[in-house]
N, C-alpha and C. Protein backbone atom coordinates (compact mmCIF):
# COMPACT_ATOMS: atom_id res chain seq x y z
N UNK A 1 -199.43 55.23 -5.39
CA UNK A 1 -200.01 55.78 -6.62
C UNK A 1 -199.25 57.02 -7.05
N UNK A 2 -198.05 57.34 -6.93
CA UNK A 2 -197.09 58.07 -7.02
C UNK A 2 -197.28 58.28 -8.94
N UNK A 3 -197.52 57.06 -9.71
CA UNK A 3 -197.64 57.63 -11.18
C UNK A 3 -199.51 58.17 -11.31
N UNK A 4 -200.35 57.80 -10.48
CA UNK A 4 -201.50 59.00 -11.20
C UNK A 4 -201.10 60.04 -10.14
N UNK A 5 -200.11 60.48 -9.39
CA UNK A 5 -199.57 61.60 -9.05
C UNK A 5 -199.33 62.84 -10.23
N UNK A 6 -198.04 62.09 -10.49
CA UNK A 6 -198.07 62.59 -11.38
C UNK A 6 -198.64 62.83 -12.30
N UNK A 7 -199.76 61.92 -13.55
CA UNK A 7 -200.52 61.95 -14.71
C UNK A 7 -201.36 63.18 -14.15
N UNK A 8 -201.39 62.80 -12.82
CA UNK A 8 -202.66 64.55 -12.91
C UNK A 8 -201.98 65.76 -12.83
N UNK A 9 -201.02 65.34 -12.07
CA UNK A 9 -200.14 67.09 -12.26
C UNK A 9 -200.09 67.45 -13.89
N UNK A 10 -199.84 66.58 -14.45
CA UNK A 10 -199.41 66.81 -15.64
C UNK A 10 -200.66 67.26 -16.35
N UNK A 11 -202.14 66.50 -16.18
CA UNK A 11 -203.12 66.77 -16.47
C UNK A 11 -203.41 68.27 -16.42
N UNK A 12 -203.61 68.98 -15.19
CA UNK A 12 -203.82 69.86 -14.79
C UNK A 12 -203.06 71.01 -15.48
N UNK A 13 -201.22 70.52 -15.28
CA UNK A 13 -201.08 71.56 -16.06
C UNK A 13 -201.59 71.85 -17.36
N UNK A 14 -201.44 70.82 -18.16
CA UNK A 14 -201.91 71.06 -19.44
C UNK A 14 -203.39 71.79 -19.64
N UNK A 15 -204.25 71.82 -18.90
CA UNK A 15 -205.92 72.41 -18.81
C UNK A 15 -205.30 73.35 -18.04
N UNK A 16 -204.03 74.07 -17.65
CA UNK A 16 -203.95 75.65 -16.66
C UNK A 16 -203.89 76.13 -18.27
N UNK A 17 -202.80 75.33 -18.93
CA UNK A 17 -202.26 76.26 -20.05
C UNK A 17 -203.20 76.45 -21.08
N UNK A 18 -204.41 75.40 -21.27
CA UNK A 18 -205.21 76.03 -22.26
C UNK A 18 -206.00 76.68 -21.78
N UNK A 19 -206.04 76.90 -20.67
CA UNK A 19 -207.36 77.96 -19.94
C UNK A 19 -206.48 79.39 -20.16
N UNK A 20 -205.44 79.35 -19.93
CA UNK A 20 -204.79 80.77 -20.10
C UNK A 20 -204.45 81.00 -21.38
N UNK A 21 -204.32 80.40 -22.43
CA UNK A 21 -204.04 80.29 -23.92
C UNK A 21 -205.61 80.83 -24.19
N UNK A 22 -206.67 80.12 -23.82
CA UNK A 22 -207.85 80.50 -23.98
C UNK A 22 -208.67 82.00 -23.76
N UNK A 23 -208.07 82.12 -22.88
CA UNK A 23 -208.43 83.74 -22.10
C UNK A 23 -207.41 84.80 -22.64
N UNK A 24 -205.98 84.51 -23.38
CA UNK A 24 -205.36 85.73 -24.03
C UNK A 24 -206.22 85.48 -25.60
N UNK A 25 -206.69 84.41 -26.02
CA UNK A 25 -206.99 84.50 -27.13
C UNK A 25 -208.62 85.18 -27.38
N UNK A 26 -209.22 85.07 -25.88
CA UNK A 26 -210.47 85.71 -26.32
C UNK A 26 -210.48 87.46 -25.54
N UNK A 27 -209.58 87.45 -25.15
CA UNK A 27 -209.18 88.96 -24.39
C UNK A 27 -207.93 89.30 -24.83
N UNK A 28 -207.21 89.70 -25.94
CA UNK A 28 -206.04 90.02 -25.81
C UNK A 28 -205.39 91.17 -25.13
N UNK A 29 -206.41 92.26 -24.44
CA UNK A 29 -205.83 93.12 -23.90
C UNK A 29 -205.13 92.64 -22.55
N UNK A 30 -205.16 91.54 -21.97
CA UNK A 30 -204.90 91.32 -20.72
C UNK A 30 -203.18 90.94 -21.02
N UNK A 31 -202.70 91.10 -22.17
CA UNK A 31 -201.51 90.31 -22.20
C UNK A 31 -200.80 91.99 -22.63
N UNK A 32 -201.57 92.91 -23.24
CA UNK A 32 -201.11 94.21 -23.10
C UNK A 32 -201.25 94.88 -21.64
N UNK A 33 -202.32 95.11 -21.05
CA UNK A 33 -202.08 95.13 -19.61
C UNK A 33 -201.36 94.70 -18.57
N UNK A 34 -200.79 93.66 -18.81
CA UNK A 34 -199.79 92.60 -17.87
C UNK A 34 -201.16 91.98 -17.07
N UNK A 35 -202.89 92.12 -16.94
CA UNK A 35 -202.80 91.44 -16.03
C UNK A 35 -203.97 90.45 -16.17
């Protein structure tokens, strides 16, 4: 099952990046802070 290996990595990343897209957009100081 080496391809839903991958489909979830890929999954996942894509839901890291809107969780962090999500959190500079409702906090923008954290992207002035570095943290």
């Amino acid at each position: 099952d080496e391809w839903m290996d991958e489909a979830d990595l890929k999954l996942n990343m894509m839901i890291f990046m809107d969780a962090m897209i999500g959190l500079t957009e409702r906090d923008p100081t954290r992207l002035e802070t570095g943290a």
